[in-house]
PDB file of N, CA and C in Angstrom:
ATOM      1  N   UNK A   1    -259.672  99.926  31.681  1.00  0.00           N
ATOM      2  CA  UNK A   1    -259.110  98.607  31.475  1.00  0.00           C
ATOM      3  C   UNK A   1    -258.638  98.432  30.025  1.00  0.00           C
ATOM      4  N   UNK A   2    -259.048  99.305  29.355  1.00  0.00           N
ATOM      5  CA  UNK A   2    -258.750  98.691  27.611  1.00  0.00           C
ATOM      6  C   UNK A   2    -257.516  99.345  27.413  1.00  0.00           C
ATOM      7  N   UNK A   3    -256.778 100.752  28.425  1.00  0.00           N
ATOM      8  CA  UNK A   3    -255.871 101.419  27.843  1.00  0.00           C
ATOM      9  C   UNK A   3    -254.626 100.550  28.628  1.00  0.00           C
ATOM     10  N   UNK A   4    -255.249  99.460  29.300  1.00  0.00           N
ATOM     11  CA  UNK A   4    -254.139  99.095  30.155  1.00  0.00           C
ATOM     12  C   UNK A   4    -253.754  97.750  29.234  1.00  0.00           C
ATOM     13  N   UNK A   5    -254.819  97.008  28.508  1.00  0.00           N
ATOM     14  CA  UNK A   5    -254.859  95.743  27.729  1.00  0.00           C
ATOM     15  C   UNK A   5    -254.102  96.248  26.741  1.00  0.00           C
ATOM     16  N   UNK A   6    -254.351  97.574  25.478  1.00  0.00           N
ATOM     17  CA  UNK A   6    -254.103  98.124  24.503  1.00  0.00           C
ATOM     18  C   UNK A   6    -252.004  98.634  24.864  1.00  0.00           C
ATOM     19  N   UNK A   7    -251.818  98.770  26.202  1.00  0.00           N
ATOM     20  CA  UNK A   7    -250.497  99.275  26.433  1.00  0.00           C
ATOM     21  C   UNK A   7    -249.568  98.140  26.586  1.00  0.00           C
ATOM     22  N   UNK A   8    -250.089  96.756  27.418  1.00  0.00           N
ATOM     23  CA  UNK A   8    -249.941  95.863  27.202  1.00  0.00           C
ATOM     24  C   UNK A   8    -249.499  95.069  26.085  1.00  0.00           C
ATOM     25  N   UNK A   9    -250.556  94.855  24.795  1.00  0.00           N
ATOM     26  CA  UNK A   9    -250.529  94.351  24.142  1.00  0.00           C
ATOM     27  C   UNK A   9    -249.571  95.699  23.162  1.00  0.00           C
ATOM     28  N   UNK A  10    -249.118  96.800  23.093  1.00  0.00           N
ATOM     29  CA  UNK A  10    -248.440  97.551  22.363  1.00  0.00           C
ATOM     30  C   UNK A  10    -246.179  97.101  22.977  1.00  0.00           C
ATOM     31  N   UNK A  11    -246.286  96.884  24.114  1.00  0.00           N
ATOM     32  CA  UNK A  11    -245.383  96.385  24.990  1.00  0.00           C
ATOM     33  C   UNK A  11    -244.379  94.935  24.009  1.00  0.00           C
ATOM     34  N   UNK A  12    -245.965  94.237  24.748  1.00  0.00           N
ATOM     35  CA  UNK A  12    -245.273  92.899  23.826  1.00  0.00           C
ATOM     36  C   UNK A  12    -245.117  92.960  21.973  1.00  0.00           C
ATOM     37  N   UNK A  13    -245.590  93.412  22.057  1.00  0.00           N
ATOM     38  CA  UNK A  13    -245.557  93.650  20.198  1.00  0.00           C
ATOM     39  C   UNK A  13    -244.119  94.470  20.104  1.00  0.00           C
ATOM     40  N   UNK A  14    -243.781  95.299  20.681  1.00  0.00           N
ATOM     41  CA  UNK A  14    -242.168  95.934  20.175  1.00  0.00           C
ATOM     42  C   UNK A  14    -241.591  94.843  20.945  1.00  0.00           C
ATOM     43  N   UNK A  15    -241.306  94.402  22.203  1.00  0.00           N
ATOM     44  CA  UNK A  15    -240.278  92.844  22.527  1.00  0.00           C
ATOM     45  C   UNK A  15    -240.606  92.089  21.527  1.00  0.00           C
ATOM     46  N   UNK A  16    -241.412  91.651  20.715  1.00  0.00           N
ATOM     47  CA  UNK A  16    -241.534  90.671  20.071  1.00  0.00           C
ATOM     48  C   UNK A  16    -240.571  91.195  18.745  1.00  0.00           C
ATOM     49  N   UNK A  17    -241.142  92.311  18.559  1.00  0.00           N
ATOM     50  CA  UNK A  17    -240.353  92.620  16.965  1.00  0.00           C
ATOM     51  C   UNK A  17    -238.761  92.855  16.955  1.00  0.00           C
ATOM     52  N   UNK A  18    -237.919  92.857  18.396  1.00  0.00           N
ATOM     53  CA  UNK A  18    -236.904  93.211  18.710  1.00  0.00           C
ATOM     54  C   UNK A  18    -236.410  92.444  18.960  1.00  0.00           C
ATOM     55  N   UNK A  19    -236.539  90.955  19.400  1.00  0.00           N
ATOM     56  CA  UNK A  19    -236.381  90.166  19.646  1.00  0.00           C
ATOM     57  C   UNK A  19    -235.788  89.088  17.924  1.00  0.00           C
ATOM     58  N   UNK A  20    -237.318  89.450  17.152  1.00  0.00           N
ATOM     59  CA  UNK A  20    -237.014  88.953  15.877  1.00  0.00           C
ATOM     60  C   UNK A  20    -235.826  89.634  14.944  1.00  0.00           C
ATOM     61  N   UNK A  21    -236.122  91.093  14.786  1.00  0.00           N
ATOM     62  CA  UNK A  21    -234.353  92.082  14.606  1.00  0.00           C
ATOM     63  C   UNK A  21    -233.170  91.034  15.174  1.00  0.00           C
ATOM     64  N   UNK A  22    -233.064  91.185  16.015  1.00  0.00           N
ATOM     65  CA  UNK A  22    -232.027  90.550  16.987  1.00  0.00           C
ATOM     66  C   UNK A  22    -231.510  89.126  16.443  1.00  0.00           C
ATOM     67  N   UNK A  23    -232.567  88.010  15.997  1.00  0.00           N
ATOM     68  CA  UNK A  23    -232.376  87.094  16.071  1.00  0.00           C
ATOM     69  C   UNK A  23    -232.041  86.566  14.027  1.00  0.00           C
ATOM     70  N   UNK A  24    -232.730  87.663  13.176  1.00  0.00           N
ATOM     71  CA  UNK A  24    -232.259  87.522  11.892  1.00  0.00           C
ATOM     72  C   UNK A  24    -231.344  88.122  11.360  1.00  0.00           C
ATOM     73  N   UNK A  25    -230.753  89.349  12.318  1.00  0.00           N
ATOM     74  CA  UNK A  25    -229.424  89.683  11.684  1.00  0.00           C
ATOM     75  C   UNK A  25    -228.471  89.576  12.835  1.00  0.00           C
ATOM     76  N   UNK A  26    -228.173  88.608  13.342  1.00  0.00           N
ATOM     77  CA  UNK A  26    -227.440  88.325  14.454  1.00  0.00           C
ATOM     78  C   UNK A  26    -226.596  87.947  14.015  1.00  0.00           C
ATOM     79  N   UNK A  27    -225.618  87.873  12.746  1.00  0.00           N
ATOM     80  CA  UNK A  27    -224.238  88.076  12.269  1.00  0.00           C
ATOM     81  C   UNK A  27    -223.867  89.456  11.474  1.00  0.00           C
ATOM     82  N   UNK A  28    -224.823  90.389  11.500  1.00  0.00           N
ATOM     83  CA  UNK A  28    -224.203  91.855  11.182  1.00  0.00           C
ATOM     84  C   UNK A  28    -223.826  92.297  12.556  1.00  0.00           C
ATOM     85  N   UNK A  29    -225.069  92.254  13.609  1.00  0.00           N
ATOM     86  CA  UNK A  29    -225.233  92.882  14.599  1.00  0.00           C
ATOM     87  C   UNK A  29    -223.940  92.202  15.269  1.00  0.00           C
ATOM     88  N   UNK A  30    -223.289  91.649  15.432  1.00  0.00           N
ATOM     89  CA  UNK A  30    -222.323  90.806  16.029  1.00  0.00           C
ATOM     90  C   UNK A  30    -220.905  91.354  15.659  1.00  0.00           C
ATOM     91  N   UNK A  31    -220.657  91.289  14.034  1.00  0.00           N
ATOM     92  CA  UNK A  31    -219.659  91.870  13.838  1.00  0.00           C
ATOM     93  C   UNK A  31    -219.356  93.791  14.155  1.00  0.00           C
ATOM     94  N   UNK A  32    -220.835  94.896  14.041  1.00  0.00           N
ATOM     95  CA  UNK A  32    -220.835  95.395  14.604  1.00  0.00           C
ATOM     96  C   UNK A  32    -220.445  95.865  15.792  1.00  0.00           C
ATOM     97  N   UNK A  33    -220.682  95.326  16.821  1.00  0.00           N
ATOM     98  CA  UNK A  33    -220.756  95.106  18.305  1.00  0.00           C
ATOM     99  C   UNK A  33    -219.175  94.951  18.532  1.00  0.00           C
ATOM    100  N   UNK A  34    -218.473  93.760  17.644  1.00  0.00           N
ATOM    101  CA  UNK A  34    -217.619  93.931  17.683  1.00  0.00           C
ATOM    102  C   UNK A  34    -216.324  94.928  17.309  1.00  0.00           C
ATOM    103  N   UNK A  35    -216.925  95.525  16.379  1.00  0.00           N
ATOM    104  CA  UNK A  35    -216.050  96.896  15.864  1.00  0.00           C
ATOM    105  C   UNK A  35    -216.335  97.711  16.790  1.00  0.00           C
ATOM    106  N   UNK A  36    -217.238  97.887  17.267  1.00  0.00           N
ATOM    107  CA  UNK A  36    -217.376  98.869  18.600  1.00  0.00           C
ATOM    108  C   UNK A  36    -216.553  98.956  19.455  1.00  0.00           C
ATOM    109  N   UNK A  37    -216.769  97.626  19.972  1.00  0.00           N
ATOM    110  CA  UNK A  37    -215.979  97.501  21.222  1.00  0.00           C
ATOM    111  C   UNK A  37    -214.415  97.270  21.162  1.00  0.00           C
ATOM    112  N   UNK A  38    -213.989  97.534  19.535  1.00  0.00           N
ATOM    113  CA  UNK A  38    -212.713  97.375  19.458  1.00  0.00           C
ATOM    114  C   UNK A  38    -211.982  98.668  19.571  1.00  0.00           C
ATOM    115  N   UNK A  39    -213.289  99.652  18.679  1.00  0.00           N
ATOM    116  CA  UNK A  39    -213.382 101.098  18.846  1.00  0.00           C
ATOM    117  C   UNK A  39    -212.731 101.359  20.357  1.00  0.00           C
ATOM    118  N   UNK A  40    -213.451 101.443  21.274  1.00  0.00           N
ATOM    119  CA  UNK A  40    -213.652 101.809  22.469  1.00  0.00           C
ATOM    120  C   UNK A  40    -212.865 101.470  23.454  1.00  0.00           C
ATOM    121  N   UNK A  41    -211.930 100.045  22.862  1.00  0.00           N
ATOM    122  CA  UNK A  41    -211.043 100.063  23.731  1.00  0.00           C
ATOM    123  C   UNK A  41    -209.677 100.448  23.611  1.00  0.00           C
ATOM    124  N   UNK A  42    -209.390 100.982  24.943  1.00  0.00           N
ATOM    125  CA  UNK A  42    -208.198 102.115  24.802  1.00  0.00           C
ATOM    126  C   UNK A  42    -206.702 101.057  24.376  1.00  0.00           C
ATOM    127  N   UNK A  43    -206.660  99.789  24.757  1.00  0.00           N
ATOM    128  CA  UNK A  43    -206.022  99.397  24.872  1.00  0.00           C
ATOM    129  C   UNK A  43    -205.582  98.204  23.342  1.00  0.00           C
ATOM    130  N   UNK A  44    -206.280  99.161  22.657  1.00  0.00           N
ATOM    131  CA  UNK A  44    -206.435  98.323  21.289  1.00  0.00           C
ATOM    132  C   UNK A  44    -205.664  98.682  20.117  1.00  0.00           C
ATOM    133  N   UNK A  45    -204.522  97.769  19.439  1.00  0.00           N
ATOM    134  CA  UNK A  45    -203.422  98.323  18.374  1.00  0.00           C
ATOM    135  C   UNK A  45    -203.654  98.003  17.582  1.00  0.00           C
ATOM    136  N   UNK A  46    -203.951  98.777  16.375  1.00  0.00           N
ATOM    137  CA  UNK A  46    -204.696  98.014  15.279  1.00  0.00           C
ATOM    138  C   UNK A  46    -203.572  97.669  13.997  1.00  0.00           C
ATOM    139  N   UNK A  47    -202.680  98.018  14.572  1.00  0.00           N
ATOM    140  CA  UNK A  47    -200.933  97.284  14.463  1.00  0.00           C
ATOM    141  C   UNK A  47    -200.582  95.983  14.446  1.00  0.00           C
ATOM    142  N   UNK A  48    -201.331  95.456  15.758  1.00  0.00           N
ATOM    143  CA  UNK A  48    -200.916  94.467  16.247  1.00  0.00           C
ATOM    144  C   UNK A  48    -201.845  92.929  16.205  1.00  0.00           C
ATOM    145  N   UNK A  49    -202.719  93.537  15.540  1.00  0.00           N
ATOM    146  CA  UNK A  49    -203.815  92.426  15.071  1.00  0.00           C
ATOM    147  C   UNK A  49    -203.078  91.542  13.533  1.00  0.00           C
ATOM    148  N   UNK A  50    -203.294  90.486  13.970  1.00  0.00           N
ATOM    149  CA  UNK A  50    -202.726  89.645  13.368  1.00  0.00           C
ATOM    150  C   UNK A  50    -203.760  88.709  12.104  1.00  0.00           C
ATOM    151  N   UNK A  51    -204.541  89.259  12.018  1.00  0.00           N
ATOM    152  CA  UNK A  51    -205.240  88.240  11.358  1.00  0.00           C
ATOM    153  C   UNK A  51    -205.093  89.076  10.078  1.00  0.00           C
ATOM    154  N   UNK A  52    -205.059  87.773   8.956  1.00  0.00           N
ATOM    155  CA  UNK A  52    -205.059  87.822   7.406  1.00  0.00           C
ATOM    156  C   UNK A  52    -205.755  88.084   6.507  1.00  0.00           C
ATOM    157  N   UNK A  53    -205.590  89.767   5.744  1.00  0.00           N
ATOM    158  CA  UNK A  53    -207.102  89.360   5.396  1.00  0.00           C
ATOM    159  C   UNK A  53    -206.926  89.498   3.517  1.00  0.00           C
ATOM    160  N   UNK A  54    -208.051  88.851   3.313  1.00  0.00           N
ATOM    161  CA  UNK A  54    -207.967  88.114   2.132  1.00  0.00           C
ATOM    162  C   UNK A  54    -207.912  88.991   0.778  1.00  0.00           C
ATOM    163  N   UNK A  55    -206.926  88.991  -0.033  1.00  0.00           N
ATOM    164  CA  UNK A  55    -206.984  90.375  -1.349  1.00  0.00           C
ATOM    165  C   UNK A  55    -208.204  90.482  -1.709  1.00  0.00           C
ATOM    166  N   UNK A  56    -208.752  91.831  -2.314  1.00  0.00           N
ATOM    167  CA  UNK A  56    -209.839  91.878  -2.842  1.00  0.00           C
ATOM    168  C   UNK A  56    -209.961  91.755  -4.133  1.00  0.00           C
ATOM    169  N   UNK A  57    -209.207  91.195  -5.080  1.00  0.00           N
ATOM    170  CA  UNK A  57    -209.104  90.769  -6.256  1.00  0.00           C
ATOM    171  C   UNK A  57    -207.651  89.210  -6.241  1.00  0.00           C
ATOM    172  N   UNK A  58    -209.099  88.045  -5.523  1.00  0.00           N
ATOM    173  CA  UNK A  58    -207.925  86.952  -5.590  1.00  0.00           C
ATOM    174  C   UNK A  58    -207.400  86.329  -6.837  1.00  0.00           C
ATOM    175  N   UNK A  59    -208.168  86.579  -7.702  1.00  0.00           N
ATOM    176  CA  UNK A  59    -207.646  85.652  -8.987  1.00  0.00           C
ATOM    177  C   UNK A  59    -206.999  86.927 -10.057  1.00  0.00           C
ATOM    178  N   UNK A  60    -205.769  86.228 -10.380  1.00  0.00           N
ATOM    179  CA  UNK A  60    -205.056  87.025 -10.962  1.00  0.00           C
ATOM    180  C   UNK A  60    -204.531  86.454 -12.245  1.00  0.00           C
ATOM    181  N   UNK A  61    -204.468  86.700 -13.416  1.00  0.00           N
ATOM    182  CA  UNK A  61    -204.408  86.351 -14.889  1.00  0.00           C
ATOM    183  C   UNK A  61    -202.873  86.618 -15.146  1.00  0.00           C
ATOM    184  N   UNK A  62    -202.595  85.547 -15.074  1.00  0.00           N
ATOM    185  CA  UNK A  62    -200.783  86.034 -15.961  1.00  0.00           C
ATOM    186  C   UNK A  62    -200.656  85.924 -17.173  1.00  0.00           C
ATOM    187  N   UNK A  63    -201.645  85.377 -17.975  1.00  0.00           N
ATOM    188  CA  UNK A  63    -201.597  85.299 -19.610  1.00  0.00           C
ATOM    189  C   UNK A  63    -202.588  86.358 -19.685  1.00  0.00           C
ATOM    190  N   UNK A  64    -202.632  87.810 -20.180  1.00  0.00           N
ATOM    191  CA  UNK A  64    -203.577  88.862 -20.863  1.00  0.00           C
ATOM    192  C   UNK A  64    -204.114  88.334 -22.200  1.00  0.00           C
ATOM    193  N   UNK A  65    -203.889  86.912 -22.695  1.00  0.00           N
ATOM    194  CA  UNK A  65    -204.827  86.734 -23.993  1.00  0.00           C
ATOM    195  C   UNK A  65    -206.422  86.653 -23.720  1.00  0.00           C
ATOM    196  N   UNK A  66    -207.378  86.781 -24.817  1.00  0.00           N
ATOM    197  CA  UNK A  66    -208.657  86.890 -24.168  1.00  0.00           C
ATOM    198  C   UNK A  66    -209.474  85.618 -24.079  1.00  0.00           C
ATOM    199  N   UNK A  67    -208.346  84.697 -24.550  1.00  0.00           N
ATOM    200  CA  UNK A  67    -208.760  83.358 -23.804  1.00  0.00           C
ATOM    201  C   UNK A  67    -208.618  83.379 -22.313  1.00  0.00           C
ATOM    202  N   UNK A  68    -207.901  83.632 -21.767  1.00  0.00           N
ATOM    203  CA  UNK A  68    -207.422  83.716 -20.361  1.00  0.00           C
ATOM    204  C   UNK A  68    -208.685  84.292 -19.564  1.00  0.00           C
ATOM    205  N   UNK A  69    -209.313  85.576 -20.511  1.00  0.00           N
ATOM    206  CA  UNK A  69    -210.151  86.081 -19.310  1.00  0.00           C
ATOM    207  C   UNK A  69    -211.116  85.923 -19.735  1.00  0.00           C
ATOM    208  N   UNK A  70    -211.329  85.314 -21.058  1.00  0.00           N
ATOM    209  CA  UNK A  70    -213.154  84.317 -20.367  1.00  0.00           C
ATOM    210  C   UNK A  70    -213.035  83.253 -19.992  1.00  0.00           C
ATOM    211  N   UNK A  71    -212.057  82.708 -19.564  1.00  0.00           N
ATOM    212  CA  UNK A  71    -212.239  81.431 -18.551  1.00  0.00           C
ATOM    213  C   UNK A  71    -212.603  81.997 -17.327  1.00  0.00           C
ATOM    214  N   UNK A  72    -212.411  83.087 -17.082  1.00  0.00           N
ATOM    215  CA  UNK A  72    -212.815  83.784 -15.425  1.00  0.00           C
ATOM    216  C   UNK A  72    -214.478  83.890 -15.592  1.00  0.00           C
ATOM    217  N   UNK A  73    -214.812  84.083 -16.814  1.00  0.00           N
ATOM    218  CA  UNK A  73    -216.278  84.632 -16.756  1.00  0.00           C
ATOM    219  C   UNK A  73    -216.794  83.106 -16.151  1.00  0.00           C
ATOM    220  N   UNK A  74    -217.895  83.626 -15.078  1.00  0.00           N
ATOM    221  CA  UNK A  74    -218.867  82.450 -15.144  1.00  0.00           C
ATOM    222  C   UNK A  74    -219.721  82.139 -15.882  1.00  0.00           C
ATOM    223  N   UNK A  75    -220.003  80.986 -16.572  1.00  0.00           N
ATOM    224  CA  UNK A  75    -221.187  80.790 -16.994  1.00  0.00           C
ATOM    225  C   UNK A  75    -222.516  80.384 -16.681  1.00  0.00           C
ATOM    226  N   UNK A  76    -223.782  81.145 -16.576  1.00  0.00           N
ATOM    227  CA  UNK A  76    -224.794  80.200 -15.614  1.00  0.00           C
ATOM    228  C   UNK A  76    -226.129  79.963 -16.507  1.00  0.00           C
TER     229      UNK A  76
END
């Protein structure tokens, strides 16, 4: 009886911890899931996707004096 309580109680303890995985990174795991399945489908142009995506250096300095670029610095 104890290896059946002990298998039991080993059971619910991984659903439980998988459950919690699941539920605190459920916006990695999501966007994931979604690259997957974008992967995988045959019918997918990665041409034809339309969405905008944002420069990786948005702020851009047109005066090079070095006033200009410590106004970019934050101060905290």
């Amino acid at each position: 009886m104890g290896a059946i309580t002990s298998a039991v109680i080993a059971v619910v303890g991984v659903l439980l911890g998988w459950i919690t995985i699941e539920i605190a990174c459920k916006p990695c795991l999501e966007k994931g899931r979604e690259a997957i399945d974008r992967n995988l489908n045959p019918d997918y142009d990665p041409d034809d996707d339309t969405a905008i995506r944002a420069p990786l250096n948005p702020t851009t300095v047109s005066d090079p004096s070095p006033a200009a670029a410590s106004s970019a610095v934050k101060v905290v």
